[in-house]
Each structure stands twice: as C-alpha cells, then as structure tokens.
Protein backbone atom coordinates (compact mmCIF):
# COMPACT_ATOMS: atom_id res chain seq x y z
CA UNK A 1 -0.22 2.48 -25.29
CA UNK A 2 1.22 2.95 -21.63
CA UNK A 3 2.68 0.13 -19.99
CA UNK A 4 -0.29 0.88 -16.94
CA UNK A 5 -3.13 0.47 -19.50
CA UNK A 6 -1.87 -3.11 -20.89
CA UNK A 7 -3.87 -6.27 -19.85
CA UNK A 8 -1.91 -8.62 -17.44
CA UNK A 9 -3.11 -11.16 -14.88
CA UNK A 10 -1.09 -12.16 -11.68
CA UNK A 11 -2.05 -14.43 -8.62
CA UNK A 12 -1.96 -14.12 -5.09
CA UNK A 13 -0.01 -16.38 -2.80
CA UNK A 14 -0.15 -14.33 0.03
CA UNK A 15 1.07 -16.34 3.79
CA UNK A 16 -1.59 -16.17 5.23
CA UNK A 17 -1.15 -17.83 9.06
CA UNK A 18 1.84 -19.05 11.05
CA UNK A 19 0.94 -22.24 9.77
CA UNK A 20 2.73 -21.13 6.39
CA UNK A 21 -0.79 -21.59 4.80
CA UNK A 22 0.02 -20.12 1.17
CA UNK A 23 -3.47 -19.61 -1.09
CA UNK A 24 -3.10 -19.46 -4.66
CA UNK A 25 -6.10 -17.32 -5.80
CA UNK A 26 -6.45 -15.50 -8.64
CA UNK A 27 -6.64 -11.95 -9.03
CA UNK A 28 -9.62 -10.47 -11.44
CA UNK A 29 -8.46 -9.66 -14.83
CA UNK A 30 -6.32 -6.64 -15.35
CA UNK A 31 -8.48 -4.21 -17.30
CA UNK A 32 -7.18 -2.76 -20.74
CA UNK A 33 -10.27 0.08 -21.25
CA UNK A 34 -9.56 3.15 -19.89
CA UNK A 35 -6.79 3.78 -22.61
CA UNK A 36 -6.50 7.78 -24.17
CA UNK A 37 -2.69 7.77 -22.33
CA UNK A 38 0.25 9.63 -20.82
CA UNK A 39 0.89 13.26 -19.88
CA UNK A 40 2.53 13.98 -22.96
CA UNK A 41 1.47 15.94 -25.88
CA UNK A 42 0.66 14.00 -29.30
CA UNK A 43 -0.70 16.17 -31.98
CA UNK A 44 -1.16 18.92 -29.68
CA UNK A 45 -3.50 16.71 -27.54
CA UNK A 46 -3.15 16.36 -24.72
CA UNK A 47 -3.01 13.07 -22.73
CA UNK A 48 -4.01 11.13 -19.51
CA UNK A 49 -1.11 10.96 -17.04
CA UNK A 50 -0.88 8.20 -14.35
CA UNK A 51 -2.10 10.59 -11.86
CA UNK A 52 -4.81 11.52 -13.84
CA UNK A 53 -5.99 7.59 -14.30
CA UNK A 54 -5.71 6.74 -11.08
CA UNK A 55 -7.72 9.47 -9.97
CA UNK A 56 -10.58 8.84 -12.62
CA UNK A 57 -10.49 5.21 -11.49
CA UNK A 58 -10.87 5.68 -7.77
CA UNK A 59 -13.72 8.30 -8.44
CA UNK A 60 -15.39 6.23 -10.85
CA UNK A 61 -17.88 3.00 -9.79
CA UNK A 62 -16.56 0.30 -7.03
CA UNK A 63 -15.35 -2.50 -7.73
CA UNK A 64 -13.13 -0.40 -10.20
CA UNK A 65 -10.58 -2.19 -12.77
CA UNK A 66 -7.98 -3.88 -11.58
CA UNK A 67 -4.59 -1.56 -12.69
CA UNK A 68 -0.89 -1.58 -11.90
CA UNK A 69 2.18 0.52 -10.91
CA UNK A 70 5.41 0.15 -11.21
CA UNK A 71 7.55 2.78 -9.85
CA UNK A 72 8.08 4.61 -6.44
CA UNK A 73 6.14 7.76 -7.98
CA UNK A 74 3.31 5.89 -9.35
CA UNK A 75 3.27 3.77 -5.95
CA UNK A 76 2.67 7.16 -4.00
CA UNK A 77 -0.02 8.62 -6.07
CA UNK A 78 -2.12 5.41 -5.30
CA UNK A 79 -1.07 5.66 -1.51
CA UNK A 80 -2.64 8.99 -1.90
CA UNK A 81 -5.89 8.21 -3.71
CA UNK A 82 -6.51 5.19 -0.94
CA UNK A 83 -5.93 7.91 1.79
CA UNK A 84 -8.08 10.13 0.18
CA UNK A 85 -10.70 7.19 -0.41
CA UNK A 86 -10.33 5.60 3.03
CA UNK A 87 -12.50 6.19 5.82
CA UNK A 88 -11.71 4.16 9.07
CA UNK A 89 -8.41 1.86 8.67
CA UNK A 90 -5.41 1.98 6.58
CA UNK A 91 -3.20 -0.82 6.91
CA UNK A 92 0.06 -1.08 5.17
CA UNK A 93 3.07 -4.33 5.54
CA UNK A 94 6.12 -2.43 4.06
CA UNK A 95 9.89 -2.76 3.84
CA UNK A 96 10.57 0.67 5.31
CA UNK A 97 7.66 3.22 4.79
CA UNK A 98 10.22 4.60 2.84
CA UNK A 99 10.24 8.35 1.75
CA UNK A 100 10.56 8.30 -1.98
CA UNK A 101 6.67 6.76 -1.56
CA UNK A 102 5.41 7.83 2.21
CA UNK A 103 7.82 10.72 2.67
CA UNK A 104 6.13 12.44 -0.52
CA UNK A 105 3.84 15.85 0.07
CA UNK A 106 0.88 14.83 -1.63
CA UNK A 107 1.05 11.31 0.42
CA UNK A 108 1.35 12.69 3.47
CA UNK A 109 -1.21 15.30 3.39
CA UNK A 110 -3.55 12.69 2.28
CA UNK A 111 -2.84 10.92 5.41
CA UNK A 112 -3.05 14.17 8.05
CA UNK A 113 -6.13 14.40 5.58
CA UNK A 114 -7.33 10.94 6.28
CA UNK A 115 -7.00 11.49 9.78
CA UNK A 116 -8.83 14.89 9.95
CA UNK A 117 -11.31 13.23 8.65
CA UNK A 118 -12.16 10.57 11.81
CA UNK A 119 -10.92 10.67 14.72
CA UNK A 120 -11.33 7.86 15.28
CA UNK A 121 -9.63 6.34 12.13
CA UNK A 122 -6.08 4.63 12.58
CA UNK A 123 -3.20 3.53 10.37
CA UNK A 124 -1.83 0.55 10.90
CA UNK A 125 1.98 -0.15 10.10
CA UNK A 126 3.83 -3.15 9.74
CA UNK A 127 7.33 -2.39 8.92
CA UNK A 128 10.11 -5.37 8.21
CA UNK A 129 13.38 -3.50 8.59
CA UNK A 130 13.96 -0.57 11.13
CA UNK A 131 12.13 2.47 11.08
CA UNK A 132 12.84 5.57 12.93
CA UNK A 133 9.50 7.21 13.67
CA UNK A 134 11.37 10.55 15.14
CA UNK A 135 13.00 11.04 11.57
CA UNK A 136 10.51 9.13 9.32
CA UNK A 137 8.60 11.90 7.40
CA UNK A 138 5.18 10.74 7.36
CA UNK A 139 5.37 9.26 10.70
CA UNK A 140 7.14 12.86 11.96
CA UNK A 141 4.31 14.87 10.27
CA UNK A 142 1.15 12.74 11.35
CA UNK A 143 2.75 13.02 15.29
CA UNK A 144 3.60 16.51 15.23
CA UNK A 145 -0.51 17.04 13.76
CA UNK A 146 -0.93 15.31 17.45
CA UNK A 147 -2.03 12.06 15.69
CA UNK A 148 0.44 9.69 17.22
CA UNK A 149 -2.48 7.50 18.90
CA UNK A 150 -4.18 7.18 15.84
CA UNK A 151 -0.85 5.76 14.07
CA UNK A 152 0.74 2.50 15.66
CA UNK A 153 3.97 1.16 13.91
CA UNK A 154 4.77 -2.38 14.93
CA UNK A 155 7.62 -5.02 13.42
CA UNK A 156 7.89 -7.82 11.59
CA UNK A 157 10.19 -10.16 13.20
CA UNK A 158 12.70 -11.75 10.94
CA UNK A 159 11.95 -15.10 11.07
CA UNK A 160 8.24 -14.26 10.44
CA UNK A 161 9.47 -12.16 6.92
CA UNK A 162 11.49 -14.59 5.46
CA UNK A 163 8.53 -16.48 5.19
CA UNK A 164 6.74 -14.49 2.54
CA UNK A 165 7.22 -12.38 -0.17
CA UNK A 166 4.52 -9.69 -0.96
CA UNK A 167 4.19 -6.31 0.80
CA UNK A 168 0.59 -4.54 0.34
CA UNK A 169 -1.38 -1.94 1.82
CA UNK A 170 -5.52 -2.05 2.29
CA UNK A 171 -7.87 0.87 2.88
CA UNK A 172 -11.14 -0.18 5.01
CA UNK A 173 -11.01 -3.98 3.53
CA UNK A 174 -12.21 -2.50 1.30
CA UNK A 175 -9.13 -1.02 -2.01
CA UNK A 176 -5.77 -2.33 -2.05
CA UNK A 177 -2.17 -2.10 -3.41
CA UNK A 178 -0.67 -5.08 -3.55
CA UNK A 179 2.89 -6.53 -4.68
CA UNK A 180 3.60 -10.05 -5.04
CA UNK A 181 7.49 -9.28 -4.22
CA UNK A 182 8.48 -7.01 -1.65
CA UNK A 183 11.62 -6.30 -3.78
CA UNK A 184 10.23 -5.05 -6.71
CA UNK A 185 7.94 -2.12 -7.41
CA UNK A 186 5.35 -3.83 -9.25
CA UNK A 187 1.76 -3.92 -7.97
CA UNK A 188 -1.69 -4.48 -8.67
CA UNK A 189 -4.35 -1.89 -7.03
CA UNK A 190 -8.25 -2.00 -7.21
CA UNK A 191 -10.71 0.65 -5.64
CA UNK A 192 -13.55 -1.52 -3.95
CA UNK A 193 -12.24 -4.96 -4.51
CA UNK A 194 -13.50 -6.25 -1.06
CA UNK A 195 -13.36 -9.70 -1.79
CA UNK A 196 -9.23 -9.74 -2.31
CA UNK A 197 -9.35 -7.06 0.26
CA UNK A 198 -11.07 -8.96 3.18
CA UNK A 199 -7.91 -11.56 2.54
CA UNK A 200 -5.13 -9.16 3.02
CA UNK A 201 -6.70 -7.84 5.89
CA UNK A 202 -6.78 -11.64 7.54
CA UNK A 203 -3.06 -11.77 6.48
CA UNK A 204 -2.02 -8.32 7.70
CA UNK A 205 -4.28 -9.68 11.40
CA UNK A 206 -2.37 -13.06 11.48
CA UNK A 207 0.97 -11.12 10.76
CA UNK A 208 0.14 -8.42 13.55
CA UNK A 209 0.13 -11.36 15.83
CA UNK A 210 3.59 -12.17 15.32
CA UNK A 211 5.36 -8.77 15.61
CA UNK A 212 7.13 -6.77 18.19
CA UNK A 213 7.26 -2.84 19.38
CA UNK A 214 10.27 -2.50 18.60
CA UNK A 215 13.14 -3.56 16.09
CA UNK A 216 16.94 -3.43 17.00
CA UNK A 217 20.37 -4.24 14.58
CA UNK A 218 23.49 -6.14 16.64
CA UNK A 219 26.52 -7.25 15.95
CA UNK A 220 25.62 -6.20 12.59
CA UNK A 221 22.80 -8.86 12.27
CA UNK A 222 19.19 -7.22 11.55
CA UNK A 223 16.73 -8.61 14.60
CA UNK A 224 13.33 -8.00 15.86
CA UNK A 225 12.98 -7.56 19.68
C-alpha cells in the first residue's frame, strides 16, 4: 500500500496570537479507504497515482478524508487542486514560495486560473525568508497576467517566526494543507474541513498583524524591515 493511503493521526499546535497562545487540537483521523494505489503497473493494471487521488478526493463529497504529502511534487499537486477548488481567498504562510512547489506549471496556471475566475479573489502571502517577486515564478506570472492587486506578499518578521513551527496554506476557510514543521515536507490536507480551516485562517490574521512590506539581509544577519 502507498505510504499516502496509510492511517496516521497528528495534532495541531498552531501559535495562534502574539500572546504565544499554542492550542493542542486534534486533527480528524487520517483516512485509510481510498486504497487501489500508485501509477505503476501491477499485473498489467493499472494504478491510482498521487495526482490521481488527490484529484478524486477534492472532487468527491466535503468534508473529504483527511490525507497527506510528503514531497515537493506531491505538495504542488495539492496547491493546484486548492487553486482549482478555491473561490475567493487563498492564503498561504511559507518559507519561500519556493519554485520546486509554486514555480511548477500546473501550480501556477491553477492560480492565473483561480484568479480568472473572480476578480475579485486575492492570494494572500506570508513569506518568512526573502522573496523576490520580480524573479519569483508564480509571483512573475500572476503580475505579468496584470494580477498584481489581487496578490499581496507581506513578511514574517524574525522574531515573530521563531516563535512557531508549522507553515500551511487555506483555500476560502474552507480546505487546507498544513505542516506541523516548516522544515519538513510532511503535511496533512483536507477538502472542506472548515472547522480546522476557520483556525488557520485566525492564525494566518493574527500573524498578518505582525509582518512588514518588505524583508532585507545585513551584515549577513536575515531581518524583517
């Protein structure tokens, strides 16, 4: 059996004010159903990839199972099925937006996609180390579509970061990816899980609060300005 249809159970501790206010509650249950498998070929049969899961998950009812990633490709295929499945806000607290997951072609046309879409929509970007929006491939693509109003990128400040550990991105309060440790690529994702939702969005608010327009490196020390 994959490793992404195996039953596991984590909890979130997410920081949720400047008070340092850390939560402990628990996610659902990782589902285990779902299981036929990987694109591979057994038998001549052919199997379910990752993409193809994720897909029949998001398209299937709301709440859906709970299910994980754990690499950079699977991270971007969910990116691009909560683009795809979003309708008015995508938030998203990252290290970097960085291109192995945002920078990929089926992620980013999922976002000019998203944006198409609504007008009115916005993404929302918290970033914790620099990011250069001029050179930044989704954030290059979604300005030069003319969307740079719809797309604000704001920063963590330092002191604020080393205060949690989790990065996570939420589409209309509504699905999330979420890991527990920004370091690692390990994540839980649900399609329609408002209730976990609705708490990352309060997080990603109180962070907003905190951060800055820009983000500068002296002296060879990393610092927010």
């Amino acid at each position: 059996m994959p490793w992404w249809l195996s039953a596991k159970r984590l909890y979130w501790r997410p920081w949720a004010s400047q008070g340092d206010c850390k939560p402990s509650l628990p996610l659902p249950h990782r589902s285990n159903n779902g299981g036929e498998a990987a694109h591979e070929y057994k038998g001549g049969e052919r199997i379910m990839t990752y993409r193809d899961f994720v897909e029949r998950v998001a398209n299937g009812p709301w709440p859906s199972e709970v299910i994980s990633n754990h690499t950079a490709t699977d991270a971007a295929i969910v990116m691009e099925f909560l683009f795809r499945h979003s309708r008015d806000t995508l938030r998203i607290l990252t290290r970097r937006l960085s291109a192995d997951v945002y920078g990929v072609p089926e992620v980013v046309e999922a976002a000019v996609g998203f944006l198409r879409r609504n007008r009115d929509a916005s993404i929302q970007i918290l970033a914790e180390w620099g990011v250069d929006r001029a050179t930044n491939p989704l954030l290059q693509r979604l300005d030069a579509e003319g969307f740079t109003e719809q797309v604000s990128l704001r920063f963590v400040r330092p002191s604020v970061r080393d205060k949690y550990k989790f990065n996570f991105s939420v589409g209309d309060e509504q699905s999330y990816r979420y890991e527990e440790f920004r370091d690692r690529r390990e994540a839980l994702v649900q399609f329609g899980g408002e209730a976990f939702a609705s708490g990352l969005v309060r997080t990603f608010d109180s962070l907003a609060n905190t951060t800055t327009d820009a983000y500068v490196e002296s002296a060879g020390v990393a610092s927010a300005t």
